[in-house]
Protein backbone atom coordinates (compact mmCIF):
# COMPACT_ATOMS: atom_id res chain seq x y z
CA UNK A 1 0.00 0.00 0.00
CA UNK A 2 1.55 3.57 -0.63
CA UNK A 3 1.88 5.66 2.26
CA UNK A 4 2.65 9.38 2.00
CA UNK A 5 6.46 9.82 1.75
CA UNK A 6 8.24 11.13 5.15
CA UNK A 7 10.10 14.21 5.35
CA UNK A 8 13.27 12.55 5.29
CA UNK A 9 12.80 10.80 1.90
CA UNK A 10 11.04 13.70 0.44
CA UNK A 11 12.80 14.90 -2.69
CA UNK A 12 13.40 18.95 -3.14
CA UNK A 13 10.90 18.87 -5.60
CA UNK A 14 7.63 20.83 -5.82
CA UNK A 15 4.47 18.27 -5.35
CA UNK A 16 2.27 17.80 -8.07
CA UNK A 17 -1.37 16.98 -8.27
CA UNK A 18 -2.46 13.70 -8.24
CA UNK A 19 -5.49 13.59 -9.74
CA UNK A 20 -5.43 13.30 -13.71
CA UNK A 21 -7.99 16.28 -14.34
CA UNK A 22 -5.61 18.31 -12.48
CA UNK A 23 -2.32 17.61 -13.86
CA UNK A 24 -1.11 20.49 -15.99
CA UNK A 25 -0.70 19.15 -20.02
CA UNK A 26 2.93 20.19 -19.73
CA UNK A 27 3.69 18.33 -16.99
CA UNK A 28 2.52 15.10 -18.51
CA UNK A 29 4.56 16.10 -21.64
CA UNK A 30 7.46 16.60 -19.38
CA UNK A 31 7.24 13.22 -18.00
CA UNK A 32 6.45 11.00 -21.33
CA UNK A 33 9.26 12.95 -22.89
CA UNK A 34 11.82 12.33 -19.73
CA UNK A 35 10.86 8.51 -19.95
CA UNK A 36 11.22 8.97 -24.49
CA UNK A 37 14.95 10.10 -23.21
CA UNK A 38 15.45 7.42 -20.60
CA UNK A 39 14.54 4.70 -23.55
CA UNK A 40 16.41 6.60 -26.18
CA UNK A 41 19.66 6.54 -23.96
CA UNK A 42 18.89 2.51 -23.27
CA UNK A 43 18.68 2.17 -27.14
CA UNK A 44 21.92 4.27 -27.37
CA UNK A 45 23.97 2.17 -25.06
CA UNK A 46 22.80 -1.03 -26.91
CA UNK A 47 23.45 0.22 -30.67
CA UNK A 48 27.12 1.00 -29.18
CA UNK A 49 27.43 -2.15 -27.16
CA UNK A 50 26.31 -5.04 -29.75
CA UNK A 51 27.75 -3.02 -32.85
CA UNK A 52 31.55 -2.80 -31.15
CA UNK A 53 31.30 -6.00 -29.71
CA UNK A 54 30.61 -7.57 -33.23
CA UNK A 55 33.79 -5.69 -34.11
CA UNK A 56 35.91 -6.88 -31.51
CA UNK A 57 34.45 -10.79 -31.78
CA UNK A 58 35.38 -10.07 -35.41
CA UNK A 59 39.05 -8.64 -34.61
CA UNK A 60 39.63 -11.68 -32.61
CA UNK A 61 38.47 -14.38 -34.60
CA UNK A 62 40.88 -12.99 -37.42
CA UNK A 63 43.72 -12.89 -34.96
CA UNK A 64 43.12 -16.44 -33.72
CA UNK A 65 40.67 -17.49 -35.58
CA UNK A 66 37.77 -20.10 -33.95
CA UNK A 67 40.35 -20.64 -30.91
CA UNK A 68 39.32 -17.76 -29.00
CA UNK A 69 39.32 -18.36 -25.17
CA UNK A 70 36.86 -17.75 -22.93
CA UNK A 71 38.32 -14.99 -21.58
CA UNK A 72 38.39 -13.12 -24.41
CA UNK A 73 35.12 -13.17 -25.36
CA UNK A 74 34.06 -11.74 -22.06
CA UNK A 75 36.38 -8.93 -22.90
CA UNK A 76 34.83 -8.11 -26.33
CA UNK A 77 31.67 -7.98 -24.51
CA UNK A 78 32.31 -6.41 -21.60
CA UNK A 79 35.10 -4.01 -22.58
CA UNK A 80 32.44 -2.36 -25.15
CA UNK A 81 29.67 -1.92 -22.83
CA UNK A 82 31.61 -0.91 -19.92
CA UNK A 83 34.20 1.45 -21.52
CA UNK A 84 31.79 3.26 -24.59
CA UNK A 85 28.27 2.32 -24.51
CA UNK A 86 27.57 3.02 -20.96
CA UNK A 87 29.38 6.46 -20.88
CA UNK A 88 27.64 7.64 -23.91
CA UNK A 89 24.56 6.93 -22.47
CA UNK A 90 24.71 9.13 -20.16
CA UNK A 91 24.85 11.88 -22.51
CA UNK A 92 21.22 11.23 -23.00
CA UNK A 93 20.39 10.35 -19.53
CA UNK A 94 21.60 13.95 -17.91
CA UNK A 95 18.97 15.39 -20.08
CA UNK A 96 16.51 13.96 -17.29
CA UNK A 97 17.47 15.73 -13.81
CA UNK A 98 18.07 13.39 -10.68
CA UNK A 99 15.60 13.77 -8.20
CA UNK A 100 17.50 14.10 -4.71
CA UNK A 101 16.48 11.99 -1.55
CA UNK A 102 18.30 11.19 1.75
CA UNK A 103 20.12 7.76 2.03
CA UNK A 104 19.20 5.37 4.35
CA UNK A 105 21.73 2.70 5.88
CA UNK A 106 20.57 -0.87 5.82
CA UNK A 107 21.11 -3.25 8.93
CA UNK A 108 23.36 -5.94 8.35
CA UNK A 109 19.62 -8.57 9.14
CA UNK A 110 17.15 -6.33 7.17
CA UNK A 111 20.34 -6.94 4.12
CA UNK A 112 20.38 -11.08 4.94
CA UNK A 113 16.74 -11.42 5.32
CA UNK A 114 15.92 -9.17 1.22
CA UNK A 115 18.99 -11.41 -0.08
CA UNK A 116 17.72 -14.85 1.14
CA UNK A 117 14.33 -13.55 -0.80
CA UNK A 118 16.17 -13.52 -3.71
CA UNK A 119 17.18 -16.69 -3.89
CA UNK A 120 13.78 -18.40 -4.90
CA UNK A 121 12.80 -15.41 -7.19
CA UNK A 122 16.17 -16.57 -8.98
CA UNK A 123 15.07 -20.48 -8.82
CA UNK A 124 11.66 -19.70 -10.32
CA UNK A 125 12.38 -17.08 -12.83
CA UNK A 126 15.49 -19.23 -14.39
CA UNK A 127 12.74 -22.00 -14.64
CA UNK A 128 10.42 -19.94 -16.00
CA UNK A 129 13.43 -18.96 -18.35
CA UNK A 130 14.23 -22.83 -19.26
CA UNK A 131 10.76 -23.51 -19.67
CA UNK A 132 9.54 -21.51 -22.26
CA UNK A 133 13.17 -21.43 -23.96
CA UNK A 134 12.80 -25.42 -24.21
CA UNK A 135 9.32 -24.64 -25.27
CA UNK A 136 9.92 -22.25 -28.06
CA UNK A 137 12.97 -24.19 -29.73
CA UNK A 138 11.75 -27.63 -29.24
CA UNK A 139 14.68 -28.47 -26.86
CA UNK A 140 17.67 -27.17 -28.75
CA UNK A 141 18.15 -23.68 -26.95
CA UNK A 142 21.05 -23.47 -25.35
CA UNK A 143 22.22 -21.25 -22.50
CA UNK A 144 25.29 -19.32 -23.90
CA UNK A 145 25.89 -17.57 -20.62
CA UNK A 146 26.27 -21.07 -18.86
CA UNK A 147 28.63 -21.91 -22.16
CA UNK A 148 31.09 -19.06 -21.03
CA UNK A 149 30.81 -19.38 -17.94
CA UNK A 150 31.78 -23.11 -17.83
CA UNK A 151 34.56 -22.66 -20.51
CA UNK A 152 36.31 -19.54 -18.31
CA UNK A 153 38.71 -20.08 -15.67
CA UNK A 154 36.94 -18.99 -12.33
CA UNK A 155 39.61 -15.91 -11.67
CA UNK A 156 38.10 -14.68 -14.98
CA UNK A 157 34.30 -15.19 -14.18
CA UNK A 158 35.11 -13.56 -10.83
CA UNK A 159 36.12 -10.48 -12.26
CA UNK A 160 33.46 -9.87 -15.72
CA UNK A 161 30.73 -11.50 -14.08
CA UNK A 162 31.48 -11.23 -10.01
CA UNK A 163 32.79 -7.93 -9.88
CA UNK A 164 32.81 -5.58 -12.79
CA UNK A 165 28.56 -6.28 -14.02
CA UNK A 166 27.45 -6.04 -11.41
CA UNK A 167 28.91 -2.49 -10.27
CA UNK A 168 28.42 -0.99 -14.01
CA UNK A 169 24.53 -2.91 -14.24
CA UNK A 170 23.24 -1.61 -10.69
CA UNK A 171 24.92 2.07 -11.89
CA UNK A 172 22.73 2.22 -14.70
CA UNK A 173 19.82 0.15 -13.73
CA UNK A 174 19.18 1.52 -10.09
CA UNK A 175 20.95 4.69 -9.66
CA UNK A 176 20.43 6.55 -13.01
CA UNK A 177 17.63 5.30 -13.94
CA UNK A 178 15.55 5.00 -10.18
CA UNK A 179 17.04 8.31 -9.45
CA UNK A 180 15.81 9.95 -12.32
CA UNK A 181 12.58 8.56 -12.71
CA UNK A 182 11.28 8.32 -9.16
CA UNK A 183 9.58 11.60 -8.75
CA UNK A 184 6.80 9.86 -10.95
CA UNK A 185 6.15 6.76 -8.48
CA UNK A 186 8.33 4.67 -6.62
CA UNK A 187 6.62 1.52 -7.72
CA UNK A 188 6.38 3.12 -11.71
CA UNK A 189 10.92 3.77 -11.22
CA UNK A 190 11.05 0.28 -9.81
CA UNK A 191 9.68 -1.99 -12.46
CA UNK A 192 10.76 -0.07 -15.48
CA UNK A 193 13.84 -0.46 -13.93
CA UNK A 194 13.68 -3.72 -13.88
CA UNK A 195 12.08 -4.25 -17.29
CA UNK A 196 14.70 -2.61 -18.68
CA UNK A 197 17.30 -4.92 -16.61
CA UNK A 198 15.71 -7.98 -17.94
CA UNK A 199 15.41 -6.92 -21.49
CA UNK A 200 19.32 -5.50 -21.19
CA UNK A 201 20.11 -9.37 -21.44
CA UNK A 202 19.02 -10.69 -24.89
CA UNK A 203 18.33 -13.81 -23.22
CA UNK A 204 15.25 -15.84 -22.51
CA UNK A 205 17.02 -17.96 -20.28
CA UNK A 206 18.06 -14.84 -18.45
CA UNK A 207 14.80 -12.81 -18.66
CA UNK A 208 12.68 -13.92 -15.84
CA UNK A 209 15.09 -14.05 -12.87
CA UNK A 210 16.67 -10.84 -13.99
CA UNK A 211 13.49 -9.28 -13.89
CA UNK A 212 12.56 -10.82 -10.84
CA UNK A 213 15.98 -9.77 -9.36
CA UNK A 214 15.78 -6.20 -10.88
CA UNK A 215 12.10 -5.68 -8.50
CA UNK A 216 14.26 -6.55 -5.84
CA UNK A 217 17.33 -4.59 -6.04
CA UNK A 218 15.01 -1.69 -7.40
CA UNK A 219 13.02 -1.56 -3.79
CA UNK A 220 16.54 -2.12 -1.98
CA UNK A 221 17.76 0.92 -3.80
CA UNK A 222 14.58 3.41 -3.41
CA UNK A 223 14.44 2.57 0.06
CA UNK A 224 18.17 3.25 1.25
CA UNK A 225 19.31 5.71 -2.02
CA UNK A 226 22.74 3.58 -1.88
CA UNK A 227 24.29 1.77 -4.27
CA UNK A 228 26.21 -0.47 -2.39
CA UNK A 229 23.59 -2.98 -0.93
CA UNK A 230 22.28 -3.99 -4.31
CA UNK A 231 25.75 -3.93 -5.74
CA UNK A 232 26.61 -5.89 -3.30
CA UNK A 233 23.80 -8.26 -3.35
CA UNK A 234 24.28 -8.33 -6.79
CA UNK A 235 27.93 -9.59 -6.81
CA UNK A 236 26.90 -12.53 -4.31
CA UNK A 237 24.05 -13.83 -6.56
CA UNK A 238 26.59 -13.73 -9.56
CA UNK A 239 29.53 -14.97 -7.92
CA UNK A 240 27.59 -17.65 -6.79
CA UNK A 241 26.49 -18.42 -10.59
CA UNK A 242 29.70 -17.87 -12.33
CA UNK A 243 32.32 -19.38 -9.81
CA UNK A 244 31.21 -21.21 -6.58
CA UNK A 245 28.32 -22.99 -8.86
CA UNK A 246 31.09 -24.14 -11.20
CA UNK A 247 33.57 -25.08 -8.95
CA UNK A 248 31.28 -27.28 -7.31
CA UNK A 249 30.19 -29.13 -10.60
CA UNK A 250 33.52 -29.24 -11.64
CA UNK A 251 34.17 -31.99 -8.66
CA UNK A 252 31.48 -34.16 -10.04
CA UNK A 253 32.52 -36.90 -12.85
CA UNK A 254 31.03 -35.11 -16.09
CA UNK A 255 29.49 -38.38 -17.27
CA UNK A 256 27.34 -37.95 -14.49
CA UNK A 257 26.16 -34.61 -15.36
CA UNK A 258 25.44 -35.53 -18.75
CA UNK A 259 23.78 -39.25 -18.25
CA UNK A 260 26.44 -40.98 -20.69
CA UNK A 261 26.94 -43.54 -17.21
CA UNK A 262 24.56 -46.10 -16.60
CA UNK A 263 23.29 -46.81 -13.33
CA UNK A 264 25.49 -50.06 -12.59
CA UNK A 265 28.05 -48.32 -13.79
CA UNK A 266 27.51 -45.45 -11.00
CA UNK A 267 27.39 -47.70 -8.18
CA UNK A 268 30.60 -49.67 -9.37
CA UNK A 269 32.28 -46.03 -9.49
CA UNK A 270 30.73 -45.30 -5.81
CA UNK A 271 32.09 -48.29 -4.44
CA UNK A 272 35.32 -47.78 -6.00
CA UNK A 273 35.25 -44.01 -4.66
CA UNK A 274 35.69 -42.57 -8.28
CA UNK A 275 32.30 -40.49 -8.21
CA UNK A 276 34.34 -37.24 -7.74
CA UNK A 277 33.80 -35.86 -4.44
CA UNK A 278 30.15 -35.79 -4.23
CA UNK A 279 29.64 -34.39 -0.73
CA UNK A 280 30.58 -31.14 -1.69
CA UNK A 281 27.90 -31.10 -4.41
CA UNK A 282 25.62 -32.67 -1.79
CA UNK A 283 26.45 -29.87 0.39
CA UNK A 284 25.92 -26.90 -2.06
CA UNK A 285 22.96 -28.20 -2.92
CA UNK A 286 21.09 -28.52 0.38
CA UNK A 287 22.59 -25.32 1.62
CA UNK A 288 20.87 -23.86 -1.62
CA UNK A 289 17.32 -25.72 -0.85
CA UNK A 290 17.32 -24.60 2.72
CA UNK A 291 17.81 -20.87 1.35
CA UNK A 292 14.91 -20.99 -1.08
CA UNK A 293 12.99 -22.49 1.23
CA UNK A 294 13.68 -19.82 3.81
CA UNK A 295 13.23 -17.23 1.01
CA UNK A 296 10.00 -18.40 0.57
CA UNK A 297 8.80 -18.40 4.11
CA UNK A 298 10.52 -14.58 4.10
CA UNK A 299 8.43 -13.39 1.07
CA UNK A 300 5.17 -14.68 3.07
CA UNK A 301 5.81 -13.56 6.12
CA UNK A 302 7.18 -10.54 4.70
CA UNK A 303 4.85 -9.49 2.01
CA UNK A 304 2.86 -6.43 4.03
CA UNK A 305 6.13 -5.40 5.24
CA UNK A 306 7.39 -3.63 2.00
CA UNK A 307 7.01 0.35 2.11
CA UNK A 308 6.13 2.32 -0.97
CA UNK A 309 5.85 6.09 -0.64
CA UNK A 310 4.06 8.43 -2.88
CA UNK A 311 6.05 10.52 -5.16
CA UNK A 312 5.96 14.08 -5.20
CA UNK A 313 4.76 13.85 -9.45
CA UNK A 314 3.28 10.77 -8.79
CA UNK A 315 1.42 9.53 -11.66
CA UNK A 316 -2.20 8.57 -11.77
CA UNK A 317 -3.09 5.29 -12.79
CA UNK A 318 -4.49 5.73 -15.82
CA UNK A 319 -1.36 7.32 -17.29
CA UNK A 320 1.16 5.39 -15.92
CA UNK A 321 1.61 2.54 -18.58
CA UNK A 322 1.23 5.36 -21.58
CA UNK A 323 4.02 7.56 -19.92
CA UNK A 324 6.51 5.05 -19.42
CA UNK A 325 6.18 2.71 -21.95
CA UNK A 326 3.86 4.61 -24.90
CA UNK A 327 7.04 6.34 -26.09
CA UNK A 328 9.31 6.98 -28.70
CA UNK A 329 12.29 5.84 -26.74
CA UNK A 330 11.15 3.16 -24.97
CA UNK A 331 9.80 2.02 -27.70
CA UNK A 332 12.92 1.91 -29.84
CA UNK A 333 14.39 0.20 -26.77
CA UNK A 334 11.82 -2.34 -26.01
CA UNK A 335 11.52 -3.56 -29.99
CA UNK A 336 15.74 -3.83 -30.13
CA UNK A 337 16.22 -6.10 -27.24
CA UNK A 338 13.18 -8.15 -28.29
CA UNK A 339 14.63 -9.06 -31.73
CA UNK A 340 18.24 -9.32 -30.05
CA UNK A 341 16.30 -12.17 -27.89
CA UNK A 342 14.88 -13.53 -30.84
CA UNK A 343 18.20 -13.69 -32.68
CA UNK A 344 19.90 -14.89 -29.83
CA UNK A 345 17.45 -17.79 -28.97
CA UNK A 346 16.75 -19.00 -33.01
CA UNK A 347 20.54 -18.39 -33.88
């Protein structure tokens, strides 16, 4: 439910009316153009990132032809986005002011208890993810993330995926964005935040959980205006996916993992102790069960607990799908990641 916003997380802003026969014309073309310049800066970023990193894929496949570590595909991708497209995106984003509010610090349980919530929105959106990617290709998608991830040595994953995305993701997906788009409705900066996070990914596979993830990390943000929680939340989830994940599997015989091994033959390699060391997969995974699980019970118990405060332009309900989404930019945005997906998933 939203509650009127205290004086401590009131933005220096003047309040606008609420009601829509109230609201004066140029305000509302103020706001569908500041959301036109949002997209337009999202489409910017992603013309930059996908056309350079086609270069550099290109640059390296010449130098070393199909031989190209792992490690240097990560840095064709990331070195684009991180280094070009996201800088000169935020020649378009300035264009939209930031609306200022007082940070909050988080306490260290209030930080566990939103992360272990996480956890099952992850498990259910990356089935979700499978699901329909199965679905839609008749079984023969396959998760190029994992591919990378599983091909790179762990220092490497650590650093692209660990480290580095998730500082440069939340910078753009929480701060500029949330902080510029707020002033229209906490709940309205939140999930186009996180729509834009999930679309950011090209990947079906990906879609669902980063969405999911994005609603979370969104609230985190708006609630405490610092950057650090959901970075740092951020870098556990993905560290956990691109090194501790893989570590763990890679202790497992791989005939296992892939059912060439028939059953006699598994028992035969138990008794002979040559299963790989199993407990520590064993391990991982129940740790990982009893987390959802708690997650779950946390989202339950937890679900009239979340705070949502009303903006100072906070826009009425009628207009808030036309503003945000019925754009120019977002447009442009929304209908380039969506045949990126396509591409990626039929390719």
């Amino acid at each position: 439910m939203s509650k009127p916003m205290p004086p401590a997380q009131q933005p220096q802003v003047p309040e606008q009316p609420q009601q829509p026969q109230q609201i004066p014309r140029d305000w509302w073309f103020t706001a569908h153009r500041r959301f036109s310049t949002i997209g337009s800066a999202l489409a910017i970023m992603m013309v930059f990132w996908i056309g350079l990193n086609i270069l550099a894929t290109e640059a390296l496949r010449t130098l070393l032809g199909t031989d190209v570590p792992a490690w240097a595909v990560l840095l064709a991708s990331s070195g684009p986005l991180y280094v070009v497209a996201m800088p000169l995106s935020m020649l378009a984003f300035t264009r939209v002011p930031v609306i200022r509010t007082r940070q909050y610090p988080m306490k260290a349980g209030e930080f566990i208890q939103i992360f272990v919530m996480c956890i099952p929105v992850m498990f259910l959106g990356n089935m979700i993810g499978n699901i329909l990617s199965a679905g839609a290709t008749d079984g023969q998608a396959t998760n190029r993330i994992n591919d990378v991830i599983l091909g790179s040595d762990w220092r490497v994953n650590a650093l692209f995926i660990g480290l580095l995305a998730p500082v440069c993701e939340e910078w753009i997906f929480r701060k500029e964005i949330i902080s510029r788009l707020r002033r229209y409705g906490e709940k309205t900066a939140i999930i186009f935040s996180a729509l834009a996070f999930a679309l950011f990914h090209m990947n079906v596979f990906q879609f669902f959980y980063a969405f999911g993830l994005g609603l979370m990390f969104g609230y985190v943000y708006t609630r405490t205006s610092r950057l650090r929680y959901s970075v740092a939340m951020h870098m556990l989830i993905n560290l956990n996916g691109s090194v501790l994940a893989p570590l763990v599997i890679q202790q497992i015989d791989p005939r296992i993992l892939d059912g060439t091994v028939s059953e006699a033959e598994i028992m035969r390699m138990a008794e002979a102790g040559n299963m790989g060391d199993m407990g520590i997969m064993m391990l991982y995974g129940t740790v990982m069960l009893g987390l959802c699980i708690a997650g779950i019970v946390l989202l339950i118990t937890k679900r009239k607990s979340w705070e949502f405060y009303l903006a100072p332009e906070e826009l009425p309900a009628g207009l808030k799908i036309r503003t945000a989404y019925a754009n120019p930019g977002v447009i442009a945005y929304l209908l380039l990641t969506v045949m990126l997906t396509g591409w990626m998933l039929f390719a």
